[in-house]
C-alpha atoms as a PDB file:
ATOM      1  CA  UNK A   1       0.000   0.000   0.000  1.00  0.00           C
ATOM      2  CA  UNK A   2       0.885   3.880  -0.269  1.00  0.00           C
ATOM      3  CA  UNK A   3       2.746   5.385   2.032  1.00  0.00           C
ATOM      4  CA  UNK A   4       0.731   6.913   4.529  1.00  0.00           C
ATOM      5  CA  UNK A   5      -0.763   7.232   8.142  1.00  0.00           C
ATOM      6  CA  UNK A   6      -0.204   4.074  10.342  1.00  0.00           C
ATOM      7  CA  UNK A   7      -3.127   2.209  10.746  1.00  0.00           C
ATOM      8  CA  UNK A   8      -5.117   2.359  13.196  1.00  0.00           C
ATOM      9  CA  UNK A   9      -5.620  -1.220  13.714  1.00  0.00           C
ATOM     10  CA  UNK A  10      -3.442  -4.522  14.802  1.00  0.00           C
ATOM     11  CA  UNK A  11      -2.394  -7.515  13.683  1.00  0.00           C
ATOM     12  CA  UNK A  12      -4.294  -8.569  15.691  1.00  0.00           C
ATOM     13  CA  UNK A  13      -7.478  -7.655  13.938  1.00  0.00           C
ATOM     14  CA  UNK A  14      -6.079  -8.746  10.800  1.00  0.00           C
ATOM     15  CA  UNK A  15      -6.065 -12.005  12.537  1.00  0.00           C
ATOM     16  CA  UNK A  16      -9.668 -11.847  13.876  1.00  0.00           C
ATOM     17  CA  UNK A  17     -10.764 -10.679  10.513  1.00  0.00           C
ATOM     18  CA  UNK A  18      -9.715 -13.347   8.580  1.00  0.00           C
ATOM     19  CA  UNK A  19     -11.127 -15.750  11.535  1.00  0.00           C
ATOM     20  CA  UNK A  20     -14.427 -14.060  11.067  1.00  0.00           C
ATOM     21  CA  UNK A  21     -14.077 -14.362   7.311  1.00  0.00           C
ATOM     22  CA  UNK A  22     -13.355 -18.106   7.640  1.00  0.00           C
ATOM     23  CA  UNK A  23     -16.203 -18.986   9.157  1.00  0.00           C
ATOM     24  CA  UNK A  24     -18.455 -18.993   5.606  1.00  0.00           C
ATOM     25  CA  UNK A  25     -20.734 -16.198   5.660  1.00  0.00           C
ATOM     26  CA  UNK A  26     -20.004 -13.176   3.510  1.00  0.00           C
ATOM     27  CA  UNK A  27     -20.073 -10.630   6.693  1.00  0.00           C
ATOM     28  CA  UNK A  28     -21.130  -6.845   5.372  1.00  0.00           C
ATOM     29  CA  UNK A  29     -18.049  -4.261   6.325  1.00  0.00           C
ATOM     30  CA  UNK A  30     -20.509  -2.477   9.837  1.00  0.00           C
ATOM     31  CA  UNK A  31     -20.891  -5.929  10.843  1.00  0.00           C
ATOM     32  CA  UNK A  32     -17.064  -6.829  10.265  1.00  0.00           C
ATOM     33  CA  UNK A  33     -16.171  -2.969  12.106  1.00  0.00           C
ATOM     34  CA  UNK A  34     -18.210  -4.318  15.203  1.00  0.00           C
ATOM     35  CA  UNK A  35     -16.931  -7.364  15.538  1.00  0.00           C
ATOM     36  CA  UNK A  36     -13.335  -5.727  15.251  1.00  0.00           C
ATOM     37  CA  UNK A  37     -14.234  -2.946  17.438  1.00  0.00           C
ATOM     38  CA  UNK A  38     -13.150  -0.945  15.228  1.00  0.00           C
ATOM     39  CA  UNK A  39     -14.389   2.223  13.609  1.00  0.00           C
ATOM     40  CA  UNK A  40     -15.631   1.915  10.033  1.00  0.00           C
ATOM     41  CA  UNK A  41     -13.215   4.058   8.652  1.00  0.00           C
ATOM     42  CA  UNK A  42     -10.659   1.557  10.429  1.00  0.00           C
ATOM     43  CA  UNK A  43     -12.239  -1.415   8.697  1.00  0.00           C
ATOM     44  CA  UNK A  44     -12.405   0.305   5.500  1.00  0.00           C
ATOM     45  CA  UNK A  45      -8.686   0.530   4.834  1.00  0.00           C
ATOM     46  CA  UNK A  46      -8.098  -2.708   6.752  1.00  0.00           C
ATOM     47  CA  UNK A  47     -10.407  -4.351   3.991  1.00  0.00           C
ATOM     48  CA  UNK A  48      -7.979  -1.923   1.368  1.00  0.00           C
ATOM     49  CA  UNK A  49      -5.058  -4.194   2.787  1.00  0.00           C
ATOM     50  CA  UNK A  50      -6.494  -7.799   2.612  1.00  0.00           C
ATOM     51  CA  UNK A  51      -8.019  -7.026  -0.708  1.00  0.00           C
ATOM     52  CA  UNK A  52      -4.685  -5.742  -1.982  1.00  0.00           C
ATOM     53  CA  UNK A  53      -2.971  -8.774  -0.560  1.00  0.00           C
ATOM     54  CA  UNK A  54      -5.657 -10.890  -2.592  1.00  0.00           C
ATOM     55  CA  UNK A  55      -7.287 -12.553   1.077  1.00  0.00           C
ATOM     56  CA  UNK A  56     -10.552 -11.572   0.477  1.00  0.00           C
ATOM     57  CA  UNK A  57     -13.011 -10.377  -2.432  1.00  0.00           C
ATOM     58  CA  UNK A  58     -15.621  -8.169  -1.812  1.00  0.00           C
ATOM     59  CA  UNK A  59     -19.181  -8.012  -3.297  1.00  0.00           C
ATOM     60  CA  UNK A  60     -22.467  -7.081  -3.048  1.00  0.00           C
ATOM     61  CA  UNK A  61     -23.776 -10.201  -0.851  1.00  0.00           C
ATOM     62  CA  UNK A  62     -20.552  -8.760   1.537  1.00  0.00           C
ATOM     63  CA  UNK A  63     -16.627  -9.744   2.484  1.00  0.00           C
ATOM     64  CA  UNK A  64     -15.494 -13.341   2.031  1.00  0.00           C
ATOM     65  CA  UNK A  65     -11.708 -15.199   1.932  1.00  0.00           C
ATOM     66  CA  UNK A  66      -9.875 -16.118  -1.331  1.00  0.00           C
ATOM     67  CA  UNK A  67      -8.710 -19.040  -2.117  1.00  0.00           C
ATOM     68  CA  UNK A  68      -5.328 -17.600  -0.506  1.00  0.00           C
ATOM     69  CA  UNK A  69      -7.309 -16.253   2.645  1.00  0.00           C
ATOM     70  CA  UNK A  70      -8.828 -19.670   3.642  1.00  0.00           C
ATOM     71  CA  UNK A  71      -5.018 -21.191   3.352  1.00  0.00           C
ATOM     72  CA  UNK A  72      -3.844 -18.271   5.473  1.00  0.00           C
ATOM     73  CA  UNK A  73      -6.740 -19.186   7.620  1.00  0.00           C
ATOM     74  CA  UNK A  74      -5.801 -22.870   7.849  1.00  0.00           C
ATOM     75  CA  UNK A  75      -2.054 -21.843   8.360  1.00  0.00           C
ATOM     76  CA  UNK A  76      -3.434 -19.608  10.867  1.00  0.00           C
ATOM     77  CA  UNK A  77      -5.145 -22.472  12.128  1.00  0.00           C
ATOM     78  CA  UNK A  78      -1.752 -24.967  12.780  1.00  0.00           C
ATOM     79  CA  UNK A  79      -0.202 -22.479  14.782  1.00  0.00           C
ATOM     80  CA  UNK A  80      -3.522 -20.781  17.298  1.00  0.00           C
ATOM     81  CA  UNK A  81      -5.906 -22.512  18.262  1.00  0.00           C
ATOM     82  CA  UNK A  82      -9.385 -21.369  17.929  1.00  0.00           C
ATOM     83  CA  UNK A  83     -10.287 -19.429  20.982  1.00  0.00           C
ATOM     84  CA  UNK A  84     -12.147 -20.504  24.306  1.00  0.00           C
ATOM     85  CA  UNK A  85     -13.537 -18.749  27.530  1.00  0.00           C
ATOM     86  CA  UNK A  86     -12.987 -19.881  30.892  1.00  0.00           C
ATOM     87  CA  UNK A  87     -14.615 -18.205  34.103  1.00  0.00           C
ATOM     88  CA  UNK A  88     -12.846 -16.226  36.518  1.00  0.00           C
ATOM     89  CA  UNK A  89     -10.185 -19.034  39.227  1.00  0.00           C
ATOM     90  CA  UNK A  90      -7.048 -18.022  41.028  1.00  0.00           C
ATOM     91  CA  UNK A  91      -5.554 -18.840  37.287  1.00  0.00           C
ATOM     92  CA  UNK A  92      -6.759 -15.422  35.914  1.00  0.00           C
ATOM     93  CA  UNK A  93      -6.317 -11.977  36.796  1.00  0.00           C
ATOM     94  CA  UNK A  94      -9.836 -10.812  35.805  1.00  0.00           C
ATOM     95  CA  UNK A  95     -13.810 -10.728  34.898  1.00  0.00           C
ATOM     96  CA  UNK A  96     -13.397 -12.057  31.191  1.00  0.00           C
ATOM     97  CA  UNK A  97     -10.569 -14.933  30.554  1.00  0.00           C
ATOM     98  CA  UNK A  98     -10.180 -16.210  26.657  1.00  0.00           C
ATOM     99  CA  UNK A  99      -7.774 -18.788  25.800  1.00  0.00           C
ATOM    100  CA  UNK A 100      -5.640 -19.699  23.037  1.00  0.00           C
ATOM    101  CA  UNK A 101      -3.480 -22.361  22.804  1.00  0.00           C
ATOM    102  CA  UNK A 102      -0.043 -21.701  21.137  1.00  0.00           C
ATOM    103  CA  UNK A 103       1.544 -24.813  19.168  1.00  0.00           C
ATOM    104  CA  UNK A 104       4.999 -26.214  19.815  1.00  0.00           C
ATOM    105  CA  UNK A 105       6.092 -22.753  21.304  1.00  0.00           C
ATOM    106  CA  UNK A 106       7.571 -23.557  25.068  1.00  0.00           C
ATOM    107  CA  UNK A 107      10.959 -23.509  23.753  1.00  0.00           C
ATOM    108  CA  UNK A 108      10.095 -19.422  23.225  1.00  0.00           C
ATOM    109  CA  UNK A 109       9.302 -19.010  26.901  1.00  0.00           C
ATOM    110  CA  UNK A 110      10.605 -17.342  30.061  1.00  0.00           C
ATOM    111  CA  UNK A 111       8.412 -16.912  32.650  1.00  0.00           C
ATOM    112  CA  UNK A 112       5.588 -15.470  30.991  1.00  0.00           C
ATOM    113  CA  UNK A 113       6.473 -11.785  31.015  1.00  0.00           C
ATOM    114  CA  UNK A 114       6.355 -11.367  28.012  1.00  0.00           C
ATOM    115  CA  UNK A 115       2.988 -12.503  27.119  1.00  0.00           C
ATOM    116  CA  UNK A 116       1.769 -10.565  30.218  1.00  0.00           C
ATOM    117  CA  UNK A 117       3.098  -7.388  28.826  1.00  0.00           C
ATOM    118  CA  UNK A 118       1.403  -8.232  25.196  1.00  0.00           C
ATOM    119  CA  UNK A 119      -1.395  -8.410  26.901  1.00  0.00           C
ATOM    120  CA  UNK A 120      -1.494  -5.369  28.789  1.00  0.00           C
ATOM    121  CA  UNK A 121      -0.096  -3.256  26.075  1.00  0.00           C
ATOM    122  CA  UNK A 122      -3.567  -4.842  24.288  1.00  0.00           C
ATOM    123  CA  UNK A 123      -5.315  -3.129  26.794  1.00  0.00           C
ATOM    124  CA  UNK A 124      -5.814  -6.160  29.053  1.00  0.00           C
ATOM    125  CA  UNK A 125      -5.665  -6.644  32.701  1.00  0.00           C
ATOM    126  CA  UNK A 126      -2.870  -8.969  31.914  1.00  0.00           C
ATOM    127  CA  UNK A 127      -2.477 -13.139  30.700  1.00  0.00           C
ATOM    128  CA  UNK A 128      -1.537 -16.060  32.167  1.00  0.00           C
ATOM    129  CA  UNK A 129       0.762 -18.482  30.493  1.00  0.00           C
ATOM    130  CA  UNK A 130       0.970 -22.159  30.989  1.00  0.00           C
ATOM    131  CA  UNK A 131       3.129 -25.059  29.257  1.00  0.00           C
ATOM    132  CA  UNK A 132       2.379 -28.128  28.644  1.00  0.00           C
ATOM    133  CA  UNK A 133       4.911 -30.917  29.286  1.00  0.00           C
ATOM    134  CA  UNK A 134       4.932 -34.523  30.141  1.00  0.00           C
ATOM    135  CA  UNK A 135       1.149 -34.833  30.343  1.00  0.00           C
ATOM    136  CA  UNK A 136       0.352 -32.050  32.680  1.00  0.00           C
ATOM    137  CA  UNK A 137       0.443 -27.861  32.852  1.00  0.00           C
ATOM    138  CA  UNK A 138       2.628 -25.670  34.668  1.00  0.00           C
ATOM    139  CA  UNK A 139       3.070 -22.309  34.936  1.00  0.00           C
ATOM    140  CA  UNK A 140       6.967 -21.442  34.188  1.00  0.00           C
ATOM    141  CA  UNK A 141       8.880 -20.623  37.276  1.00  0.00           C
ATOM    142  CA  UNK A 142       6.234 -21.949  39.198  1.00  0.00           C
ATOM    143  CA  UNK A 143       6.964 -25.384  41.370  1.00  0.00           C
ATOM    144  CA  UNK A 144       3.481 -25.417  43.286  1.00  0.00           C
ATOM    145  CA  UNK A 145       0.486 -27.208  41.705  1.00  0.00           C
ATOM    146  CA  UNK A 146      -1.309 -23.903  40.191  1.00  0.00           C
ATOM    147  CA  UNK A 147      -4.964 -26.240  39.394  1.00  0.00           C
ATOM    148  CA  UNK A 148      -4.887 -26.964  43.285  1.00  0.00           C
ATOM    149  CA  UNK A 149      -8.525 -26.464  44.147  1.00  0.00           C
ATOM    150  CA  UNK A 150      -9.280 -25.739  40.351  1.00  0.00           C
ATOM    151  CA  UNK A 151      -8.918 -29.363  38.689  1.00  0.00           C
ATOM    152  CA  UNK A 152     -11.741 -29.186  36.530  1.00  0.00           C
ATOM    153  CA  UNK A 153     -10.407 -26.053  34.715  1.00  0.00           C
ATOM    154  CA  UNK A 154      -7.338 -27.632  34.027  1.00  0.00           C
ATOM    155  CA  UNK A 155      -9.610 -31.132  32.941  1.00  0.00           C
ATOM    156  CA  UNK A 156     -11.156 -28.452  30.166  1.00  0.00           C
ATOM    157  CA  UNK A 157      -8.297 -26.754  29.531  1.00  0.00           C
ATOM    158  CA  UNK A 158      -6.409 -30.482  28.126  1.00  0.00           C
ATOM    159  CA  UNK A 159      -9.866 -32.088  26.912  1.00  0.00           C
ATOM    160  CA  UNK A 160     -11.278 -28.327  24.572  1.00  0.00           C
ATOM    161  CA  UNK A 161      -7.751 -27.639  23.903  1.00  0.00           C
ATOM    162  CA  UNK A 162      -6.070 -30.700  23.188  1.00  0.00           C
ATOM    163  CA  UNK A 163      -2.454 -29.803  23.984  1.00  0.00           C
ATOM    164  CA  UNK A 164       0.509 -31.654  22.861  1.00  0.00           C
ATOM    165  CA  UNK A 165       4.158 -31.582  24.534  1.00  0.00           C
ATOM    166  CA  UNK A 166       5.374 -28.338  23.964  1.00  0.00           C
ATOM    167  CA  UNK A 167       2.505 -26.214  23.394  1.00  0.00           C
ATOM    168  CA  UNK A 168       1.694 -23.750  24.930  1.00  0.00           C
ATOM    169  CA  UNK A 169      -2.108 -22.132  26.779  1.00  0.00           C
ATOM    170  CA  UNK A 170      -2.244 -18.395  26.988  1.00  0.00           C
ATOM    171  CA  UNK A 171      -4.994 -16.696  29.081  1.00  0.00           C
ATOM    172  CA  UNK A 172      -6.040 -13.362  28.471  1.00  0.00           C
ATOM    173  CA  UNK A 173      -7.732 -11.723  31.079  1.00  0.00           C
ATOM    174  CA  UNK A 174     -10.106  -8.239  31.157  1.00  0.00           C
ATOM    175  CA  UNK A 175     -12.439  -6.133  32.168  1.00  0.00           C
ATOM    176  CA  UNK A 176     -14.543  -6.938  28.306  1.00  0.00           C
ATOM    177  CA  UNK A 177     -14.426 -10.020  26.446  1.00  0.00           C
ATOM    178  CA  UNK A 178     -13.225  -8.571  23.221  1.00  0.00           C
ATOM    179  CA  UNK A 179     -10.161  -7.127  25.201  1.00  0.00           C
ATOM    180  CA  UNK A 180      -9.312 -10.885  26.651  1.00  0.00           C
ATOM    181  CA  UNK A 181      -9.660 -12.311  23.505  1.00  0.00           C
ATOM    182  CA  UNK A 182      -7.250  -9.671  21.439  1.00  0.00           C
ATOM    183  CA  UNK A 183      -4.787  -9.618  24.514  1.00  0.00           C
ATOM    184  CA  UNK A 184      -4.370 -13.612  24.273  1.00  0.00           C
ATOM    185  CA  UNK A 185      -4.180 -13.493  20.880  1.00  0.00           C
ATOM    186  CA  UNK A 186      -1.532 -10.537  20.464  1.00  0.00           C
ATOM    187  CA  UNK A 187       0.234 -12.894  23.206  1.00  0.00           C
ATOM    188  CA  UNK A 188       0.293 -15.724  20.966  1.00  0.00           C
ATOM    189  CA  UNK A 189       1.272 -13.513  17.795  1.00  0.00           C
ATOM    190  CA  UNK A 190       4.540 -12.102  19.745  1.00  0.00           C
ATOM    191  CA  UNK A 191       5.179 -15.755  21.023  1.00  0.00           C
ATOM    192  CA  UNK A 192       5.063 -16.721  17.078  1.00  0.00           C
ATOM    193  CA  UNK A 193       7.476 -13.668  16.565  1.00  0.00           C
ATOM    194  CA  UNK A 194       9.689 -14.931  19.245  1.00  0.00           C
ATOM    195  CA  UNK A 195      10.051 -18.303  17.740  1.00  0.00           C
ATOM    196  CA  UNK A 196      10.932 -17.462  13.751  1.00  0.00           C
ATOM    197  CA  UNK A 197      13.529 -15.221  15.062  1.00  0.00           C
END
């Protein structure tokens, strides 16, 4: 694209776009701008970008992925899991808690600072990150049992989530549910960073 303003939105919302996208329905752009929460000038030129990139086609009936969109989508897909909510537990640090689980990513792990500070620069309260390693999660840094008193949330967490050694299970937390989900998920996108470097 031209050179010009920054835009106002995230990768993140490029991501949730295309997840929206994926899901069949041609989605008009005010429906697409609310489910963004973004502004419709916002979703205008973030629709300018995919289209130029050749992920979606627009028309009449609305916005819908290319052929190249629904394998971005699926690539998407093998790397973030789709999304989950949990209630509030001593795991999460607020109100609204969406999950996303990260694949084959503990390697790209500290303690979980960094995800915490993705997900307050996001505008979230903050995230919790857990690993997954020889059949159970932890919490890195952590020695104590963190599901003590809480087993059935980590019994949904393995059964919705299906983690495999390695992966990893980021929980954003916030005061909305839109702000958990784009916290986790800007999480998991600097995680991804963290690992092709």
């Amino acid at each position: 694209m031209a050179p010009g303003r920054t835009p106002a939105f995230a990768e993140t919302h490029v991501v949730k776009a295309i997840e929206t996208l994926g899901a069949g329905e041609p989605v008009g752009r005010i429906r697409l701008s609310k489910m963004l929460g973004l502004g419709e000038g916002e979703t205008r030129t973030l629709v300018r970008h995919l289209r130029s990139e050749k992920v979606i086609k627009v028309s009449r009936a609305g916005i819908t992925l290319t052929k190249l969109g629904k394998r971005v989508l699926s690539d998407l897909r093998s790397k973030i899991s789709e999304e989950i909510e949990i209630p509030e537990s001593s795991l999460t640090i607020g109100p609204h808690n969406v999950v996303v689980l990260v694949k084959d990513a503990a390697d790209c792990v500290g303690y979980g600072v960094e995800q915490r500070d993705a997900a307050i620069k996001a505008g979230a309260l903050g995230a919790t990150t857990l690993v997954f390693g020889k059949g159970r999660l932890t919490m890195p840094g952590v020695s104590d049992d963190v599901f003590r008193g809480i087993r059935p949330m980590q019994e949904r967490l393995v059964a919705e989530l299906k983690p495999a050694e390695d992966d990893v299970i980021i929980i954003g937390s916030a005061m909305e549910r839109q702000t958990a989900e784009f916290a986790a998920k800007t999480a998991a996108l600097r995680l991804l960073e963290s690992k092709s470097q």
